[in-house]
N, C-alpha and C. Protein backbone atom coordinates (compact mmCIF):
# COMPACT_ATOMS: atom_id res chain seq x y z
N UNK A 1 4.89 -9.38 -12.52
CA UNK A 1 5.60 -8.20 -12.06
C UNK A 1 5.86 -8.34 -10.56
N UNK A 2 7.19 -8.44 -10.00
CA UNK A 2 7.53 -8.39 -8.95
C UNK A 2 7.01 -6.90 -7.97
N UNK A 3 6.52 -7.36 -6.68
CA UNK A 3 6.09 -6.00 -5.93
C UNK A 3 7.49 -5.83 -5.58
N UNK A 4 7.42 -4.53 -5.80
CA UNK A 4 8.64 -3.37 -4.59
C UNK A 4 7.99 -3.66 -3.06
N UNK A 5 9.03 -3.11 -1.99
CA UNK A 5 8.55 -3.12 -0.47
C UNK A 5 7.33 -2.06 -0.59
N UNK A 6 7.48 -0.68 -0.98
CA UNK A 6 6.59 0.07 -1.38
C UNK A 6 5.15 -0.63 -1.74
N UNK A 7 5.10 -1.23 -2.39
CA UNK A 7 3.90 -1.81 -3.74
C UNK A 7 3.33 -2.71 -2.15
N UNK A 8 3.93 -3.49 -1.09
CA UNK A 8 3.80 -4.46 -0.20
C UNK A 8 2.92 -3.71 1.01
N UNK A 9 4.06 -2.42 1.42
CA UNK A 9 3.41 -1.96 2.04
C UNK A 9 1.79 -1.59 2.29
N UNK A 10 1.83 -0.67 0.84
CA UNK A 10 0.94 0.20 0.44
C UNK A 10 -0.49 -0.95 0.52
N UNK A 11 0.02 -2.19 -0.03
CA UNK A 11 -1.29 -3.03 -0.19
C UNK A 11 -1.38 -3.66 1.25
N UNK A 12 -1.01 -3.65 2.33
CA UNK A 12 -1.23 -3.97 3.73
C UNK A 12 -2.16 -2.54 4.28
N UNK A 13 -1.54 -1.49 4.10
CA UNK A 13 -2.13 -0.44 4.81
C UNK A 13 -3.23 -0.37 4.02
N UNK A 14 -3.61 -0.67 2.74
CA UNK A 14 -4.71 -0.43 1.78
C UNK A 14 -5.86 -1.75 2.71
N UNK A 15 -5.62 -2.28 2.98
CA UNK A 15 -6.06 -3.51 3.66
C UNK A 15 -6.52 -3.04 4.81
N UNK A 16 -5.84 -2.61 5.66
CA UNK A 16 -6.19 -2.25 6.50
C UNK A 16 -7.40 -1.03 7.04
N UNK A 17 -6.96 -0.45 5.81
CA UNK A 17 -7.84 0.96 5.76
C UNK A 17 -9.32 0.40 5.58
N UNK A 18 -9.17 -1.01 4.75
CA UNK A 18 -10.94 -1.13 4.73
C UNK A 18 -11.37 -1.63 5.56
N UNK A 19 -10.48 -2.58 6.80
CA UNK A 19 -11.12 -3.23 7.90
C UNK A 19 -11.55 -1.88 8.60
N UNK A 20 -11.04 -1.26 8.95
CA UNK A 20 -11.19 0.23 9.61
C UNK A 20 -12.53 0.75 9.60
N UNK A 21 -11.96 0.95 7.83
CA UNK A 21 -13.64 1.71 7.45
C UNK A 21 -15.03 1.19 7.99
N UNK A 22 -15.14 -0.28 7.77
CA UNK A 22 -16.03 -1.36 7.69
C UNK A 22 -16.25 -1.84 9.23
N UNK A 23 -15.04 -1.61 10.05
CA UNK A 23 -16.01 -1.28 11.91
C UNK A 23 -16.65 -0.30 11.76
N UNK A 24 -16.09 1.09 11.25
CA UNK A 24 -16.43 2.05 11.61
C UNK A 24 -17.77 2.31 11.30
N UNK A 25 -18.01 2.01 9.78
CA UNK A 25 -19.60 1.91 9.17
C UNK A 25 -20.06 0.57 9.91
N UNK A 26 -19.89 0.08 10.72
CA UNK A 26 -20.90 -1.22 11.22
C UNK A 26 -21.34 -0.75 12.91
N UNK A 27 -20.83 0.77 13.63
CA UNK A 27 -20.60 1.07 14.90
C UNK A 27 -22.48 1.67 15.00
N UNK A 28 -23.01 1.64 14.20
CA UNK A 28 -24.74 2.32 14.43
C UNK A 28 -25.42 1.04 14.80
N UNK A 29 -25.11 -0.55 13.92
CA UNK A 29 -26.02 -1.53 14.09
C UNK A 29 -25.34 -2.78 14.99
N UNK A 30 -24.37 -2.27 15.95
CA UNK A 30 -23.69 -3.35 16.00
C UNK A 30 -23.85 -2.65 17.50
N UNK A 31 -23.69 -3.93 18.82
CA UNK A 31 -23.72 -3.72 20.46
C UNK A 31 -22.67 -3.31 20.50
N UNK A 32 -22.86 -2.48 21.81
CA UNK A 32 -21.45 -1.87 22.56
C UNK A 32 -20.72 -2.84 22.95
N UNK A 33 -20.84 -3.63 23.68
CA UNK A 33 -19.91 -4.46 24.46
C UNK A 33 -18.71 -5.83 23.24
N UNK A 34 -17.78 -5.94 23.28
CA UNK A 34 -17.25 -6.92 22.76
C UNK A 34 -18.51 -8.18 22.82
N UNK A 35 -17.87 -8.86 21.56
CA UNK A 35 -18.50 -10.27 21.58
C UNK A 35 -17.77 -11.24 22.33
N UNK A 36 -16.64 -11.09 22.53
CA UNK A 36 -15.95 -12.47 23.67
C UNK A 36 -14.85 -11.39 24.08
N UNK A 37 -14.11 -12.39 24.95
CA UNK A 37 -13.44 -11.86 25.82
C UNK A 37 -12.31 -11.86 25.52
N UNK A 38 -10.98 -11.59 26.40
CA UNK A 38 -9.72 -11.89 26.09
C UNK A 38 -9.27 -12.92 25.71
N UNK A 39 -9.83 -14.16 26.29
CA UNK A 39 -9.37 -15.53 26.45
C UNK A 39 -9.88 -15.95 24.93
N UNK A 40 -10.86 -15.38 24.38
CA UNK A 40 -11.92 -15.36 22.95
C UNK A 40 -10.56 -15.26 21.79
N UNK A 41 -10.31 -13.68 22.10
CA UNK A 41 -9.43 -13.07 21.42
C UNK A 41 -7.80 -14.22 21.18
N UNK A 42 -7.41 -14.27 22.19
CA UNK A 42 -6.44 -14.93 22.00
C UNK A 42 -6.21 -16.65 21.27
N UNK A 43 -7.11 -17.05 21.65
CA UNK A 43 -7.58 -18.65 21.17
C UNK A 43 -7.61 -17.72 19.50
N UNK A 44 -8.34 -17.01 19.38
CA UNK A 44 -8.54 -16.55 17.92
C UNK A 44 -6.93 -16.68 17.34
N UNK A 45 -5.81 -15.65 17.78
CA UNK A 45 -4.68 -15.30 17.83
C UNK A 45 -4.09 -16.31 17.78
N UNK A 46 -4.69 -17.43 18.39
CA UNK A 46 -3.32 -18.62 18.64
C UNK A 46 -3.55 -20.02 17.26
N UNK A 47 -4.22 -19.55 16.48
CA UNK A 47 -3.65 -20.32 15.13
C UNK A 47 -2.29 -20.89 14.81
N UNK A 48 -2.21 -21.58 14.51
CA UNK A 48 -0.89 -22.10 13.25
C UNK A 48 -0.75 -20.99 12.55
N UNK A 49 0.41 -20.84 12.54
CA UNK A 49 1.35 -20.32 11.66
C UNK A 49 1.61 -20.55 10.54
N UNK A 50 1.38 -19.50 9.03
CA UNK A 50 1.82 -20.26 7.89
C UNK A 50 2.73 -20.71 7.99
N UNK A 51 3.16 -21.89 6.88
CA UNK A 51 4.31 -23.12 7.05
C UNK A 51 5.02 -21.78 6.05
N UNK A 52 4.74 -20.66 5.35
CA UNK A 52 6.40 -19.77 4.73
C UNK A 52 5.58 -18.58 5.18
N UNK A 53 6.17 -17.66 4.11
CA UNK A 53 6.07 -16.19 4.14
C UNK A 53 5.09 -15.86 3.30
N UNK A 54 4.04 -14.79 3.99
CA UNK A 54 2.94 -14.43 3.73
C UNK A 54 2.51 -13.05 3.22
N UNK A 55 2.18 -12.36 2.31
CA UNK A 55 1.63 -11.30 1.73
C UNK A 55 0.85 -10.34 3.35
N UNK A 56 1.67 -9.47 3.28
CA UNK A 56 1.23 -8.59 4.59
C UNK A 56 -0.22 -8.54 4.98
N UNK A 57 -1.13 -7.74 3.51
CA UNK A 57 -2.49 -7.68 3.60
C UNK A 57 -3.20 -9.11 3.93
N UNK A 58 -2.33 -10.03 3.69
CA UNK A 58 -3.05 -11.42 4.20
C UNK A 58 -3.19 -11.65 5.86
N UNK A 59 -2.13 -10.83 6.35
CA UNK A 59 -1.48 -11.04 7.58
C UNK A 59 -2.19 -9.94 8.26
N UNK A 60 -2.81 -8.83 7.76
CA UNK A 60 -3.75 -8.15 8.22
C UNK A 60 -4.92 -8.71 7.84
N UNK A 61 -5.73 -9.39 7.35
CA UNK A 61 -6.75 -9.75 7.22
C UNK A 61 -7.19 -10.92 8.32
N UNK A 62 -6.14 -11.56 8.86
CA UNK A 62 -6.13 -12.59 9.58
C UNK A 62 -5.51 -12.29 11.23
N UNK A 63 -5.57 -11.07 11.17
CA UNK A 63 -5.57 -10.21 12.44
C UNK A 63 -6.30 -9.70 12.80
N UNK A 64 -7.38 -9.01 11.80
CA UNK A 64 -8.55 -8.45 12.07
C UNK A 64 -9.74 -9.26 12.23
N UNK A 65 -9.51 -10.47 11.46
CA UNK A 65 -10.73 -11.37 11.97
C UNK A 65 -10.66 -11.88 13.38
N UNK A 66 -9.77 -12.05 13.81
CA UNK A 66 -9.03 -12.43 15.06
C UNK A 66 -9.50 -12.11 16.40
N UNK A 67 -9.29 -10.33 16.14
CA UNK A 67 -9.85 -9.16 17.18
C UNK A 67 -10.86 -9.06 17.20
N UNK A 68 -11.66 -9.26 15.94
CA UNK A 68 -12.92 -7.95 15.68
C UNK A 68 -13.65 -8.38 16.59
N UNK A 69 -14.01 -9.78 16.96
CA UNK A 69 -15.52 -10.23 18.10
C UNK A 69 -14.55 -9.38 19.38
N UNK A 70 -13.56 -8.87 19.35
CA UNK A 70 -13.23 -8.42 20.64
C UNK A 70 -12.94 -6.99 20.86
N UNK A 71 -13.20 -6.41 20.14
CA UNK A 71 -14.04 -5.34 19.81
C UNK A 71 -14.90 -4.47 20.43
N UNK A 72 -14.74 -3.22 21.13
CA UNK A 72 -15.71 -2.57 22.02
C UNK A 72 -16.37 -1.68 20.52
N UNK A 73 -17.43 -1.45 20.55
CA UNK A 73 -17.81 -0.26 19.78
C UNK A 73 -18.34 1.27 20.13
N UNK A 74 -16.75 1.64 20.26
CA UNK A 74 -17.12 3.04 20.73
C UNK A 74 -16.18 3.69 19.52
N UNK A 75 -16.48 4.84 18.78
CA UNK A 75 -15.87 5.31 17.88
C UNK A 75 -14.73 6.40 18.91
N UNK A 76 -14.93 6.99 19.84
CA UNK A 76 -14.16 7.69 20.65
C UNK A 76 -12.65 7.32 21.34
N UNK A 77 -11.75 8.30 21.04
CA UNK A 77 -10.39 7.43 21.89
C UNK A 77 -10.29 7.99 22.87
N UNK A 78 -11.16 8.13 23.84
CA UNK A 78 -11.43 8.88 24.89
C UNK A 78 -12.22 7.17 26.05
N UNK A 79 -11.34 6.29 25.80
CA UNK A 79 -12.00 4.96 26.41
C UNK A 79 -11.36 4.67 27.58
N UNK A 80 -12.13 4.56 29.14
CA UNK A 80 -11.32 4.25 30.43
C UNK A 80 -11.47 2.89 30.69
């Protein structure tokens, strides 16, 4: 069964919603401070590129592993 854009979406943001959840439940046992730095973050970021086109939620999954050591843990958006 072919996905609709709908069906694509929905399973990226569905994706996303559990990386979310899963900082959010990890913010009691886990340090405040990031685990690496910018320079961390980006080396993460600077992978190869799939050689085609990729399933969104894949493309969020491989964004969030990316960031997460870079990562402050403060649940507040109240951050200076």
């Amino acid at each position: 069964m072919t996905q609709t854009p709908t069906d694509r979406r929905t399973a990226a943001l569905d994706r996303a919603r559990v990386h979310a959840t899963a900082w959010l439940d990890s913010l009691a046992d886990r340090p405040v401070p990031a685990r690496t730095d910018v320079a961390g973050v980006v080396e993460a970021l600077g992978r190869d590129l799939p050689e085609g086109p990729t399933p969104a939620e894949d493309v969020v999954d491989l964004l969030a592993e990316a960031v997460e050591p870079g990562l402050v843990s403060m649940p507040s958006g109240r951050f200076f």
